[in-house]
PDB file of N, CA and C in Angstrom:
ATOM      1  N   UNK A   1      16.035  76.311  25.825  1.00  0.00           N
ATOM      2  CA  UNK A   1      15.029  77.159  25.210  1.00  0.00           C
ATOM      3  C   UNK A   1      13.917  76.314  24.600  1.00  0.00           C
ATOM      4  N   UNK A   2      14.411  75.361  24.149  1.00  0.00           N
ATOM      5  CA  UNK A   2      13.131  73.975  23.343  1.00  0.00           C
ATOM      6  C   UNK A   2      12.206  73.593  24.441  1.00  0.00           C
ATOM      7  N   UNK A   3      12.499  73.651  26.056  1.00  0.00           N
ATOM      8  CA  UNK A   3      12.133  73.061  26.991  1.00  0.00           C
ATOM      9  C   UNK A   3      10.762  74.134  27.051  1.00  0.00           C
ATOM     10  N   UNK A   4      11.646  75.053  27.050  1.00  0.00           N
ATOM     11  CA  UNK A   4      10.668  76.676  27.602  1.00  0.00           C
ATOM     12  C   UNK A   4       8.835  76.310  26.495  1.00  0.00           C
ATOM     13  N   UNK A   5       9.533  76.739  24.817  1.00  0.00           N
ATOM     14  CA  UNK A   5       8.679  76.129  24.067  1.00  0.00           C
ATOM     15  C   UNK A   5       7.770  75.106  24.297  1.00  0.00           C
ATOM     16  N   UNK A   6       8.413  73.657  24.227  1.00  0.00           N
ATOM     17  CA  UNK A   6       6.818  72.662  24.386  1.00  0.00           C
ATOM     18  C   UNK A   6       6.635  72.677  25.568  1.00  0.00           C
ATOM     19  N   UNK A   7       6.637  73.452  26.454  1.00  0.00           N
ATOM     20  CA  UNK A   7       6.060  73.730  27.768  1.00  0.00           C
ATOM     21  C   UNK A   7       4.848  74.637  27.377  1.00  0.00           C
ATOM     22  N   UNK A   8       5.440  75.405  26.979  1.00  0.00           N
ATOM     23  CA  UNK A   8       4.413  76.933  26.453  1.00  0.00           C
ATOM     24  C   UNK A   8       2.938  76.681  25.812  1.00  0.00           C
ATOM     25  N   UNK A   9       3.632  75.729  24.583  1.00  0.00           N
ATOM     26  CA  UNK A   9       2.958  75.010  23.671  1.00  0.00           C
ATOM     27  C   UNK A   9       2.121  73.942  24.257  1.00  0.00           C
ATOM     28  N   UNK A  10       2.389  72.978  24.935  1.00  0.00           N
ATOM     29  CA  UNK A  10       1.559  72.204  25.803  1.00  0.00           C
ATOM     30  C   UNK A  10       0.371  73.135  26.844  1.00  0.00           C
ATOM     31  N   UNK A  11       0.710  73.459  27.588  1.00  0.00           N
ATOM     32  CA  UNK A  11      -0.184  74.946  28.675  1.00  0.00           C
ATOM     33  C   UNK A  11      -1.376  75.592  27.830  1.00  0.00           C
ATOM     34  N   UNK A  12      -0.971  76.044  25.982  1.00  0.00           N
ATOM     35  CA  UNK A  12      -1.351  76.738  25.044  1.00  0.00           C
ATOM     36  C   UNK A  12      -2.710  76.110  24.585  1.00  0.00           C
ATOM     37  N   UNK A  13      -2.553  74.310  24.746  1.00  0.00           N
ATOM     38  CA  UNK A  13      -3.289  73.358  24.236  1.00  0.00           C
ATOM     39  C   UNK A  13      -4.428  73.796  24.647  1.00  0.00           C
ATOM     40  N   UNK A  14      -5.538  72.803  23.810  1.00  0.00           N
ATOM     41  CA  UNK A  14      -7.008  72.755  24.427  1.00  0.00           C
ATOM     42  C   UNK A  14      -6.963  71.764  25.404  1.00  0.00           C
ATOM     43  N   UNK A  15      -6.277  70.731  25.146  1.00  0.00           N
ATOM     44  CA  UNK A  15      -6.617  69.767  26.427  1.00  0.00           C
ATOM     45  C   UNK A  15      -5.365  70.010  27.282  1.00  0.00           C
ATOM     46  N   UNK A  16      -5.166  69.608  28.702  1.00  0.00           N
ATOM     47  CA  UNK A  16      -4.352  69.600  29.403  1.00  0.00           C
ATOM     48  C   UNK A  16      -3.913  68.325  29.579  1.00  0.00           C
ATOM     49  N   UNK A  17      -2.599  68.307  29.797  1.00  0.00           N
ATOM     50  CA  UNK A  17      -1.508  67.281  30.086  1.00  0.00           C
ATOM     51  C   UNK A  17      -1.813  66.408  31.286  1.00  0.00           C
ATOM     52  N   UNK A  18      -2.091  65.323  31.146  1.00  0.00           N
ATOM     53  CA  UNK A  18      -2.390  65.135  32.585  1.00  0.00           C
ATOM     54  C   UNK A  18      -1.450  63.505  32.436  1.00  0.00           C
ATOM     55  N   UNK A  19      -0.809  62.936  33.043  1.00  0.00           N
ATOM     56  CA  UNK A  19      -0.235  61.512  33.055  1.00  0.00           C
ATOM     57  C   UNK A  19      -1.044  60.638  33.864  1.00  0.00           C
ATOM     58  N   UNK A  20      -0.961  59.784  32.973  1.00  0.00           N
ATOM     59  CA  UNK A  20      -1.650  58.768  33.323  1.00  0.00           C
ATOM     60  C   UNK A  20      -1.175  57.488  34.317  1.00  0.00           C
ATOM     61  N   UNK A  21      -1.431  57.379  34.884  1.00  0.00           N
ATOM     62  CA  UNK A  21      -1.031  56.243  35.987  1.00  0.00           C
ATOM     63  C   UNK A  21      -1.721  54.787  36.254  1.00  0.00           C
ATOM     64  N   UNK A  22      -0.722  53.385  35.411  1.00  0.00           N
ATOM     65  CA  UNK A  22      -1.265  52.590  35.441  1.00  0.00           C
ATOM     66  C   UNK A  22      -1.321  51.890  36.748  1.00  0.00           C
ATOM     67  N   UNK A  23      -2.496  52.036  37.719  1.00  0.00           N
ATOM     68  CA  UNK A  23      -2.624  51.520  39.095  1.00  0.00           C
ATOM     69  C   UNK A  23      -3.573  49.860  39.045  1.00  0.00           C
ATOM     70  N   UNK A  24      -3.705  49.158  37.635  1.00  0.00           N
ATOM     71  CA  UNK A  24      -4.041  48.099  37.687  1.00  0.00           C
ATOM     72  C   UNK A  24      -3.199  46.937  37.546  1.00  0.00           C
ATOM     73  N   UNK A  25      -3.481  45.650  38.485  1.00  0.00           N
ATOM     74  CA  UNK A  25      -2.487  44.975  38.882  1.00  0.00           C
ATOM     75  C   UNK A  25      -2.057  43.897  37.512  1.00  0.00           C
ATOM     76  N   UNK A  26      -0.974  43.436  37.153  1.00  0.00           N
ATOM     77  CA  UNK A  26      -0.457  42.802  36.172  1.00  0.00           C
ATOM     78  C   UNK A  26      -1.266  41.293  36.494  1.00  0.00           C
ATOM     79  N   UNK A  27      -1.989  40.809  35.389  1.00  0.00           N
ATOM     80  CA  UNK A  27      -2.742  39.548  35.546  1.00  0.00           C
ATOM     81  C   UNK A  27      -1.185  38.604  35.792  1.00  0.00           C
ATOM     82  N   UNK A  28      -1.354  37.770  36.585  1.00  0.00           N
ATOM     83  CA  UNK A  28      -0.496  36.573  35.935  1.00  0.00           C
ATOM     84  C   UNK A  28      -1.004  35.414  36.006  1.00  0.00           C
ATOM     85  N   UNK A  29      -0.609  34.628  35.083  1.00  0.00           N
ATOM     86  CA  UNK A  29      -0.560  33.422  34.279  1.00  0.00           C
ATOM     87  C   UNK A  29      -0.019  32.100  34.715  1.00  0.00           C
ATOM     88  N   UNK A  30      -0.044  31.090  34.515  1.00  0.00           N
ATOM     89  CA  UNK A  30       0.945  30.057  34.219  1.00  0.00           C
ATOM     90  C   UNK A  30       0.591  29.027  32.875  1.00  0.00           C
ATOM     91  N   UNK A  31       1.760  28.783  32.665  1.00  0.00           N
ATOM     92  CA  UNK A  31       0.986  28.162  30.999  1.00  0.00           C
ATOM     93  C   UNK A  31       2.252  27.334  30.960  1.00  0.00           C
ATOM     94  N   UNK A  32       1.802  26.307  29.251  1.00  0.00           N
ATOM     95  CA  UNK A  32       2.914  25.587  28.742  1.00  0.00           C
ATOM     96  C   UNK A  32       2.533  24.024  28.559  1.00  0.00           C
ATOM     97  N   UNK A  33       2.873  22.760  29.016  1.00  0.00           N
ATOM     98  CA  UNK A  33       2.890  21.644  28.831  1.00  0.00           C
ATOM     99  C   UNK A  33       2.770  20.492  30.126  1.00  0.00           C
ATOM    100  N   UNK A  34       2.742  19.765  29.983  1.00  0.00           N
ATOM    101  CA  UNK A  34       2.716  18.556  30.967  1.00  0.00           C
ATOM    102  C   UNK A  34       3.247  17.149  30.146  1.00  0.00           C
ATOM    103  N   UNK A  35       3.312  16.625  30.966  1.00  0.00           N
ATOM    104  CA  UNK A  35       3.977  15.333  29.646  1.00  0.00           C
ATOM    105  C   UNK A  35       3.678  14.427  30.879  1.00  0.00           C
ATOM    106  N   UNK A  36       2.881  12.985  30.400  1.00  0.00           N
ATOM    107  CA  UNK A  36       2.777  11.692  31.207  1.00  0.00           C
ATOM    108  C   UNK A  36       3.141  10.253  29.953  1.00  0.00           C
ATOM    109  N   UNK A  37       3.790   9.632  30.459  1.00  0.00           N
ATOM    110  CA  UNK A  37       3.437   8.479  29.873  1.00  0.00           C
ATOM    111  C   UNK A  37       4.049   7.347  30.631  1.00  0.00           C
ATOM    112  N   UNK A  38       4.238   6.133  30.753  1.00  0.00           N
ATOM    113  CA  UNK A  38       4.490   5.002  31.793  1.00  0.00           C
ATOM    114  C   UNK A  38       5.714   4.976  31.810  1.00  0.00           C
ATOM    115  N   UNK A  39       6.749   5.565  31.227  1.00  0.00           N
ATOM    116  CA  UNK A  39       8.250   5.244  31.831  1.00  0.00           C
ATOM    117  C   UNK A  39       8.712   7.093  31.881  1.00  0.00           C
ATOM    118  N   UNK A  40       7.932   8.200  31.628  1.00  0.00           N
ATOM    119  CA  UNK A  40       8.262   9.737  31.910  1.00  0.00           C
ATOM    120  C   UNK A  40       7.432  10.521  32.542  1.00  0.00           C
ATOM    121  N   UNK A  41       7.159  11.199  33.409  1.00  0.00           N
ATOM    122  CA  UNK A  41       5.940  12.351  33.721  1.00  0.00           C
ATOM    123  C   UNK A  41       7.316  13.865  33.961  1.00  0.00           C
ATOM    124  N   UNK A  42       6.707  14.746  33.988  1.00  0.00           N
ATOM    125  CA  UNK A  42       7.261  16.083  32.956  1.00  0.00           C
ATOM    126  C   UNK A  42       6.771  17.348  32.711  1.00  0.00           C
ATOM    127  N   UNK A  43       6.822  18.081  32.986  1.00  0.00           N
ATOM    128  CA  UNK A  43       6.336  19.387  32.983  1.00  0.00           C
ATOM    129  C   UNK A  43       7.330  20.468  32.391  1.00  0.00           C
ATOM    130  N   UNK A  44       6.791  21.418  31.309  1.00  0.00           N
ATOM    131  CA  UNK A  44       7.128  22.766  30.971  1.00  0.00           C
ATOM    132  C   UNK A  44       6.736  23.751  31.109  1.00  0.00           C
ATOM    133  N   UNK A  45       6.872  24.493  32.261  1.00  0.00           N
ATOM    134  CA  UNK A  45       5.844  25.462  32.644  1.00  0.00           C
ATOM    135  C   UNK A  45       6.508  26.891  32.781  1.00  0.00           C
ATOM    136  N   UNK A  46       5.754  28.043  32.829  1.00  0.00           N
ATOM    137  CA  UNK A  46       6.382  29.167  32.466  1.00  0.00           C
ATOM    138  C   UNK A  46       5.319  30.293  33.110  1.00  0.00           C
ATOM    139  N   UNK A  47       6.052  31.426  33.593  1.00  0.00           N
ATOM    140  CA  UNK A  47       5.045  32.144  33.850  1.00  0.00           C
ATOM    141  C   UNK A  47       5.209  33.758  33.900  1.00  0.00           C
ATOM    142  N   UNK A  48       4.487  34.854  33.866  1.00  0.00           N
ATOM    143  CA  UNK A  48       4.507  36.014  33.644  1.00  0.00           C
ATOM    144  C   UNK A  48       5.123  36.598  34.457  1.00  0.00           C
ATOM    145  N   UNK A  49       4.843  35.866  36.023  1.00  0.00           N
ATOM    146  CA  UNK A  49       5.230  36.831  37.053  1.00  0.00           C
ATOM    147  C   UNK A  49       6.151  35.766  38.024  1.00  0.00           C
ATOM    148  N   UNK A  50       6.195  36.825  38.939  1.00  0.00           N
ATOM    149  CA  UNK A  50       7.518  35.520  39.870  1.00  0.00           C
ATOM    150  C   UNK A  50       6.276  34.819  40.729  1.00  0.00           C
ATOM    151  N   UNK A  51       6.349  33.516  40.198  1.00  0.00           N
ATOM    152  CA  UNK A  51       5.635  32.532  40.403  1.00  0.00           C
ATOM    153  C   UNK A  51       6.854  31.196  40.615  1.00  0.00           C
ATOM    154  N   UNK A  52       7.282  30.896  41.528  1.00  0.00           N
ATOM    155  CA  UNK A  52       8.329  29.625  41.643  1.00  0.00           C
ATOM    156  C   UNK A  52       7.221  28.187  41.177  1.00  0.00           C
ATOM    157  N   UNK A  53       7.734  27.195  40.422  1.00  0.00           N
ATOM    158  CA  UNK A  53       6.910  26.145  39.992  1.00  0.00           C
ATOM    159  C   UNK A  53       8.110  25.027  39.909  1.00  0.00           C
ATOM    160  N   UNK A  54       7.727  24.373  40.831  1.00  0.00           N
ATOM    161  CA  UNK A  54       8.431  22.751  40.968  1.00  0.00           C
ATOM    162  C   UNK A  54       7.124  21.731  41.045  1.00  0.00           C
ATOM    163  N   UNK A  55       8.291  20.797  40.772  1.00  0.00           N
ATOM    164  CA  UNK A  55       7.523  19.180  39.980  1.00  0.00           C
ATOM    165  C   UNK A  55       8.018  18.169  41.069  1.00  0.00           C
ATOM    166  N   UNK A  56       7.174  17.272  41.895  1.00  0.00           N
ATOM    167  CA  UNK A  56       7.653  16.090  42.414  1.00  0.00           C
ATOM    168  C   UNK A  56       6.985  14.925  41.757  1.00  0.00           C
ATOM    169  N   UNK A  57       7.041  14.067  41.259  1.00  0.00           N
ATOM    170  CA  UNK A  57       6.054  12.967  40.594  1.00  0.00           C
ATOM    171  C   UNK A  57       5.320  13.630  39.628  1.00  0.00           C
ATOM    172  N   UNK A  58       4.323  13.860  39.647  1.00  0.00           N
ATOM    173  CA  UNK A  58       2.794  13.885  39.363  1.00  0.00           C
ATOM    174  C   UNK A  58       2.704  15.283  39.989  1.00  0.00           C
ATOM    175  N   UNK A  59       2.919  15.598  40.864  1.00  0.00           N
ATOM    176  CA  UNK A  59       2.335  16.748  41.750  1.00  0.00           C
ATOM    177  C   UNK A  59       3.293  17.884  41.137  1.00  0.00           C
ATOM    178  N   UNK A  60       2.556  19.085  40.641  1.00  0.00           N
ATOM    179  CA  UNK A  60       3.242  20.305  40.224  1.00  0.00           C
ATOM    180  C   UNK A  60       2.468  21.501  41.152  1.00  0.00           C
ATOM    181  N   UNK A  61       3.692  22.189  41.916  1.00  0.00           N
ATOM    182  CA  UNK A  61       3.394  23.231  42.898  1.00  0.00           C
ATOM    183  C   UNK A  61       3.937  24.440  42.142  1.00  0.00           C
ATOM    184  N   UNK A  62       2.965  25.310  42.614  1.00  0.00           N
ATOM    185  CA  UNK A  62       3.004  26.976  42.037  1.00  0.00           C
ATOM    186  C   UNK A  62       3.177  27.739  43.296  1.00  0.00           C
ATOM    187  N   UNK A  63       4.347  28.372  43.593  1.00  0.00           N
ATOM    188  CA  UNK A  63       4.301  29.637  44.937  1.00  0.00           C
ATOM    189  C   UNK A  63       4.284  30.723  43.990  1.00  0.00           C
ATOM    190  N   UNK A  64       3.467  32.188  44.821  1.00  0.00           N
ATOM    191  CA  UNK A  64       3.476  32.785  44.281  1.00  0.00           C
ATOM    192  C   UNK A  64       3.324  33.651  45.525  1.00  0.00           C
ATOM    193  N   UNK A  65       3.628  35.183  45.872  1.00  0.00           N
ATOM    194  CA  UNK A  65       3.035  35.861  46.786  1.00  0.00           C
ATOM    195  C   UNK A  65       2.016  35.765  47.830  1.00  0.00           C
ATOM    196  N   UNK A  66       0.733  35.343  46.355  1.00  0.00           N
ATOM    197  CA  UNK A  66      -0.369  35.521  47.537  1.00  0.00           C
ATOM    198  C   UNK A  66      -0.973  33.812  48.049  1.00  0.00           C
ATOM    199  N   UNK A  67      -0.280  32.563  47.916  1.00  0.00           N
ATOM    200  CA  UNK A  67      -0.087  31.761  48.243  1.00  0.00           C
ATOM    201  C   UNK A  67       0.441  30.854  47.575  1.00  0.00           C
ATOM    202  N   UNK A  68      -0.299  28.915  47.497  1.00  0.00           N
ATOM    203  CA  UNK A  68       0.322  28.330  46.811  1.00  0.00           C
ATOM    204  C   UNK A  68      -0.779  27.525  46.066  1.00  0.00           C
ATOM    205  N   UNK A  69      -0.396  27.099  45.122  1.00  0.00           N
ATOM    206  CA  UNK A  69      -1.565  25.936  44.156  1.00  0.00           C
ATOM    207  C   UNK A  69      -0.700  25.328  43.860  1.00  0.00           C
ATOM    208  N   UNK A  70      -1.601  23.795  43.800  1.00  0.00           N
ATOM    209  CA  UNK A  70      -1.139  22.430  43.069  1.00  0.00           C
ATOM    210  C   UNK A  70      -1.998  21.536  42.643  1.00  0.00           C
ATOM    211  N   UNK A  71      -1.571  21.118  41.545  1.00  0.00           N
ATOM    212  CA  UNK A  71      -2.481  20.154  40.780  1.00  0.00           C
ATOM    213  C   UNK A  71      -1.346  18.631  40.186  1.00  0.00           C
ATOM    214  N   UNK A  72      -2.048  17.609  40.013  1.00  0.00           N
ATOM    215  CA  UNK A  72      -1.484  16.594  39.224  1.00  0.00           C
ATOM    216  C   UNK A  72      -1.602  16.648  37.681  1.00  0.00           C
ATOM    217  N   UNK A  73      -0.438  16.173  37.719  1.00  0.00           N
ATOM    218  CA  UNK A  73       0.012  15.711  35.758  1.00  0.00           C
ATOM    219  C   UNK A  73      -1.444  15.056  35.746  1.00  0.00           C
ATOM    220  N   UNK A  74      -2.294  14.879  34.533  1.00  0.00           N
ATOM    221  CA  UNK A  74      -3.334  13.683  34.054  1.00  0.00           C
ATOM    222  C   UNK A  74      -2.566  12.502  33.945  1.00  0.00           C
ATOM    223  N   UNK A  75      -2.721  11.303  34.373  1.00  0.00           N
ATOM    224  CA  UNK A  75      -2.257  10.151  33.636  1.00  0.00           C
ATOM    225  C   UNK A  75      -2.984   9.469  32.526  1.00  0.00           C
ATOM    226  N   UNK A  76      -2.651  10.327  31.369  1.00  0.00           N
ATOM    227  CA  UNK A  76      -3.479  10.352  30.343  1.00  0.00           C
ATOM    228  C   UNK A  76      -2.318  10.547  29.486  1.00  0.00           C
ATOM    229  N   UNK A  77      -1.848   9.427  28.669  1.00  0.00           N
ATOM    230  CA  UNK A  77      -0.943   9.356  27.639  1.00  0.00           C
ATOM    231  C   UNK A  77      -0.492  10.587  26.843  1.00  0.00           C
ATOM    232  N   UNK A  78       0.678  11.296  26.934  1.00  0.00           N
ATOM    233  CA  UNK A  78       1.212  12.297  25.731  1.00  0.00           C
ATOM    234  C   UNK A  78       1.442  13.547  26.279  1.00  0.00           C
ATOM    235  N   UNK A  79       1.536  14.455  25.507  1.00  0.00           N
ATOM    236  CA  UNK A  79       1.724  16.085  25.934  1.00  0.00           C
ATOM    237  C   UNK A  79      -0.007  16.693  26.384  1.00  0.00           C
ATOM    238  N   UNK A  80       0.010  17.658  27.128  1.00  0.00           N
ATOM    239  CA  UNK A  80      -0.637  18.097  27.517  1.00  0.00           C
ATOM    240  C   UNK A  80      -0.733  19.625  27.512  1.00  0.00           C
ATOM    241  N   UNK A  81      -1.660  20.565  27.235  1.00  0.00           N
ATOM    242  CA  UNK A  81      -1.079  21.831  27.482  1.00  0.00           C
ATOM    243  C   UNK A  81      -1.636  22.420  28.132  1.00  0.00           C
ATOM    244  N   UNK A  82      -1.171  23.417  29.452  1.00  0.00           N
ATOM    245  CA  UNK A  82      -1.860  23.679  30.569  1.00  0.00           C
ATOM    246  C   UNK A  82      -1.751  25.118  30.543  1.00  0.00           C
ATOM    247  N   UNK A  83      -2.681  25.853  31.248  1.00  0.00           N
ATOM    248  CA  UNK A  83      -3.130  27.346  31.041  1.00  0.00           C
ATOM    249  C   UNK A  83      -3.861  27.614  32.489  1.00  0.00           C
ATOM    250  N   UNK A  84      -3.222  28.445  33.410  1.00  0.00           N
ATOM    251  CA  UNK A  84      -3.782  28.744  34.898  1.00  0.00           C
ATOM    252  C   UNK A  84      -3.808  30.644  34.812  1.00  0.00           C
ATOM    253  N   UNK A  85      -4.386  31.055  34.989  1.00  0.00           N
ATOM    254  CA  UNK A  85      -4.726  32.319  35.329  1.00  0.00           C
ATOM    255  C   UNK A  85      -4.586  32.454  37.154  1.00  0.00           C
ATOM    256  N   UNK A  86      -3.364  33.078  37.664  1.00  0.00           N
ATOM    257  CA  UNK A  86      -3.145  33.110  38.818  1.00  0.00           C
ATOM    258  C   UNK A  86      -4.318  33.650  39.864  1.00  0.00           C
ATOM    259  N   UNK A  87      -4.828  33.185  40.411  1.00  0.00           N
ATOM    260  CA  UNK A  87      -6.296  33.320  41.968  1.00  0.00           C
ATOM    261  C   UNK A  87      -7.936  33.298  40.971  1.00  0.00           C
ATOM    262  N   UNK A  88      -7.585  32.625  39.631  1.00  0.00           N
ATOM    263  CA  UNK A  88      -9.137  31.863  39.357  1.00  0.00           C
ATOM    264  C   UNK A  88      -9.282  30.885  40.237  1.00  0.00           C
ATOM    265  N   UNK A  89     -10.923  30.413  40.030  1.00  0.00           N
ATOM    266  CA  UNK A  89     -10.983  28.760  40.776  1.00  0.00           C
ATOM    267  C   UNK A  89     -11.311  27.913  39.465  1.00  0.00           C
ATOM    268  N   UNK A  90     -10.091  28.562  38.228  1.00  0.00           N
ATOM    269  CA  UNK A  90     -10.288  27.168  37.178  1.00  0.00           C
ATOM    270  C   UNK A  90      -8.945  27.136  36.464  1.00  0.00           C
ATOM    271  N   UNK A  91      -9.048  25.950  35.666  1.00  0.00           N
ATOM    272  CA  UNK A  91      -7.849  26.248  35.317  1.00  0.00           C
ATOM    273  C   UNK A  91      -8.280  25.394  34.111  1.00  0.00           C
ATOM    274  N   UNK A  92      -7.125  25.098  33.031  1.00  0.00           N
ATOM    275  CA  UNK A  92      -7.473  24.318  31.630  1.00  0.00           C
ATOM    276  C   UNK A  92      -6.297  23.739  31.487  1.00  0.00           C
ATOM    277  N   UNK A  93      -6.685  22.042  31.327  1.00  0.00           N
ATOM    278  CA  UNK A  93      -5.355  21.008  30.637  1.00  0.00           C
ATOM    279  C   UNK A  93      -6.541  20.499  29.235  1.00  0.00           C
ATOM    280  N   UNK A  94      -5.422  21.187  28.537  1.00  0.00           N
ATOM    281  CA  UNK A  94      -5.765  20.905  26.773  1.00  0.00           C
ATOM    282  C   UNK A  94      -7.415  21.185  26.761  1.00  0.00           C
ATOM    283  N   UNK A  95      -8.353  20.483  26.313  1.00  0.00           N
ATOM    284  CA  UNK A  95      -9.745  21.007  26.294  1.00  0.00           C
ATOM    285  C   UNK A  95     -10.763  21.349  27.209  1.00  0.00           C
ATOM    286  N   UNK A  96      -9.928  20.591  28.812  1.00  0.00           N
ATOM    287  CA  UNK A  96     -11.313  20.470  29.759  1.00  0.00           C
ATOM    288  C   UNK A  96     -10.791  21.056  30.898  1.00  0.00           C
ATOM    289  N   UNK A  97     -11.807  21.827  31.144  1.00  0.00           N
ATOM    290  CA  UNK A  97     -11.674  22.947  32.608  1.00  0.00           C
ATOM    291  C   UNK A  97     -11.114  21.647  33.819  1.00  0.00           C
ATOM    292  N   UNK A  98     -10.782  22.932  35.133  1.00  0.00           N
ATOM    293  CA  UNK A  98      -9.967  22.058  35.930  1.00  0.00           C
ATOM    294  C   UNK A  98     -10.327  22.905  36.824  1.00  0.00           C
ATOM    295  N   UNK A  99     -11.154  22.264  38.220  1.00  0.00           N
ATOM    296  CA  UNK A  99     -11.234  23.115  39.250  1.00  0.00           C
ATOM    297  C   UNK A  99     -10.280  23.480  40.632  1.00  0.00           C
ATOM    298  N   UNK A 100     -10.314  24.587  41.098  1.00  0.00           N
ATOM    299  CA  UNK A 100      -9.463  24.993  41.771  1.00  0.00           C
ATOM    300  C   UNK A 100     -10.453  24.642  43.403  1.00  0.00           C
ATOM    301  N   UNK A 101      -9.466  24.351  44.375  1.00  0.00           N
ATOM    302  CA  UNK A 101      -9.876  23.993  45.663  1.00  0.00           C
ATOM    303  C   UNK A 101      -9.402  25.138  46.726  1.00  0.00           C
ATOM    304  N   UNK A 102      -9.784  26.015  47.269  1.00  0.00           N
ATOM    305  CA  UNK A 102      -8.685  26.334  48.655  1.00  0.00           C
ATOM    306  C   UNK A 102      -8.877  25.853  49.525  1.00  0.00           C
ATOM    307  N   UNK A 103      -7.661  25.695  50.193  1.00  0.00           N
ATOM    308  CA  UNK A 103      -7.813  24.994  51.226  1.00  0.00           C
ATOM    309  C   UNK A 103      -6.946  25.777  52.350  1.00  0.00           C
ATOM    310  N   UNK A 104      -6.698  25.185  53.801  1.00  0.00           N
ATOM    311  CA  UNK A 104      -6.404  25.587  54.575  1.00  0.00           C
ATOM    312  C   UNK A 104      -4.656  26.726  54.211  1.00  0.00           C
ATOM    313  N   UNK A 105      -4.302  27.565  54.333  1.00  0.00           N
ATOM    314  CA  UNK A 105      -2.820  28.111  54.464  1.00  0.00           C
ATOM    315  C   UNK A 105      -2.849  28.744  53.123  1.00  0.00           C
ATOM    316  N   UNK A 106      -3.969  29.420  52.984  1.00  0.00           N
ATOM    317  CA  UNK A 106      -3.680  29.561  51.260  1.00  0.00           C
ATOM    318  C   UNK A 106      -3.234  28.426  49.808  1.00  0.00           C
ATOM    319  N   UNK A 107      -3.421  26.992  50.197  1.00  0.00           N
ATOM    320  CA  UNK A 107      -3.232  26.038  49.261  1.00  0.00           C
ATOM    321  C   UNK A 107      -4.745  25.749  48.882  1.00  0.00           C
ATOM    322  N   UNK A 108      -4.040  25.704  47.441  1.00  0.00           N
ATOM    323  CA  UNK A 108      -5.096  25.066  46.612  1.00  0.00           C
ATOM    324  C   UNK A 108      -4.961  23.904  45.565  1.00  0.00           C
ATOM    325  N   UNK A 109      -5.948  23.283  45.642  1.00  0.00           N
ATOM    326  CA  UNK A 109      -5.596  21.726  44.676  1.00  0.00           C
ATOM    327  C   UNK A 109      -6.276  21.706  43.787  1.00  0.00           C
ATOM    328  N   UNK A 110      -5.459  21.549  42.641  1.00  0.00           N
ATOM    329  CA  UNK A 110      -6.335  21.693  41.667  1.00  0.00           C
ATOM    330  C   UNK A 110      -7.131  20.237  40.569  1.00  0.00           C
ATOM    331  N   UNK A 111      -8.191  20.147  40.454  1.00  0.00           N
ATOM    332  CA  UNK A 111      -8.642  18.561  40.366  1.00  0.00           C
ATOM    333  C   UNK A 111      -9.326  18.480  39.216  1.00  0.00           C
ATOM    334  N   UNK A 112      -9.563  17.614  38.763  1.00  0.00           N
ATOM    335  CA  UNK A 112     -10.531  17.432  37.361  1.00  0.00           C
ATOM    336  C   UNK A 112     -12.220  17.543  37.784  1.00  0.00           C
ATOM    337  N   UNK A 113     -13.028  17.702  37.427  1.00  0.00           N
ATOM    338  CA  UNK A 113     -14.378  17.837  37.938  1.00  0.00           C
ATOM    339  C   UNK A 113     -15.451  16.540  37.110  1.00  0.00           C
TER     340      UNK A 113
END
């Protein structure tokens, strides 16, 4: 009978019920740290969406759906903190922008400018 009511009561309204449907796509991210120094290189990286992220050396690869990006650790002494917004062509380690490359297969490299 409660059902019957805020049914009634809703219909009764001035505005109508209408649901809303979020059809915009979830940004994703990658963020977190880098670490270089002459006897460690290191990465902490993390991300919003299913984004797979492995480390070989220096070289840190991002798969993600709509392809792949990679960029190098800086060899620049200490922690680092890194911030990628998934299909910009920039990206940020600690203060200074970082440009994005595509390249052939959906890869992109990402480089200091």
């Amino acid at each position: 009978m409660w059902l019957y009511s805020l049914l009634l009561a809703a219909s009764l309204g001035s505005a109508p019920f209408v649901p809303v449907q979020n059809s915009t796509p979830q940004a994703c991210f990658v963020f977190g740290e880098v670490i270089w120094s002459v006897g460690q290189v290191s990465s902490m990286l993390s991300s919003n969406c299913s984004i797979h992220i492995e480390r070989k050396d220096r070289l840190v690869t991002m798969r993600g759906r709509q392809g792949m990006v990679q960029f190098m650790i800086p060899e620049d002494p200490g922690v680092h903190e890194f911030f990628y917004r998934w299909g910009n062509t920039m990206a940020r380690i600690d203060d200074e922008t970082v440009g994005v490359g595509f390249g052939p297969g959906g890869a992109a490299v990402l480089s200091r400018e």
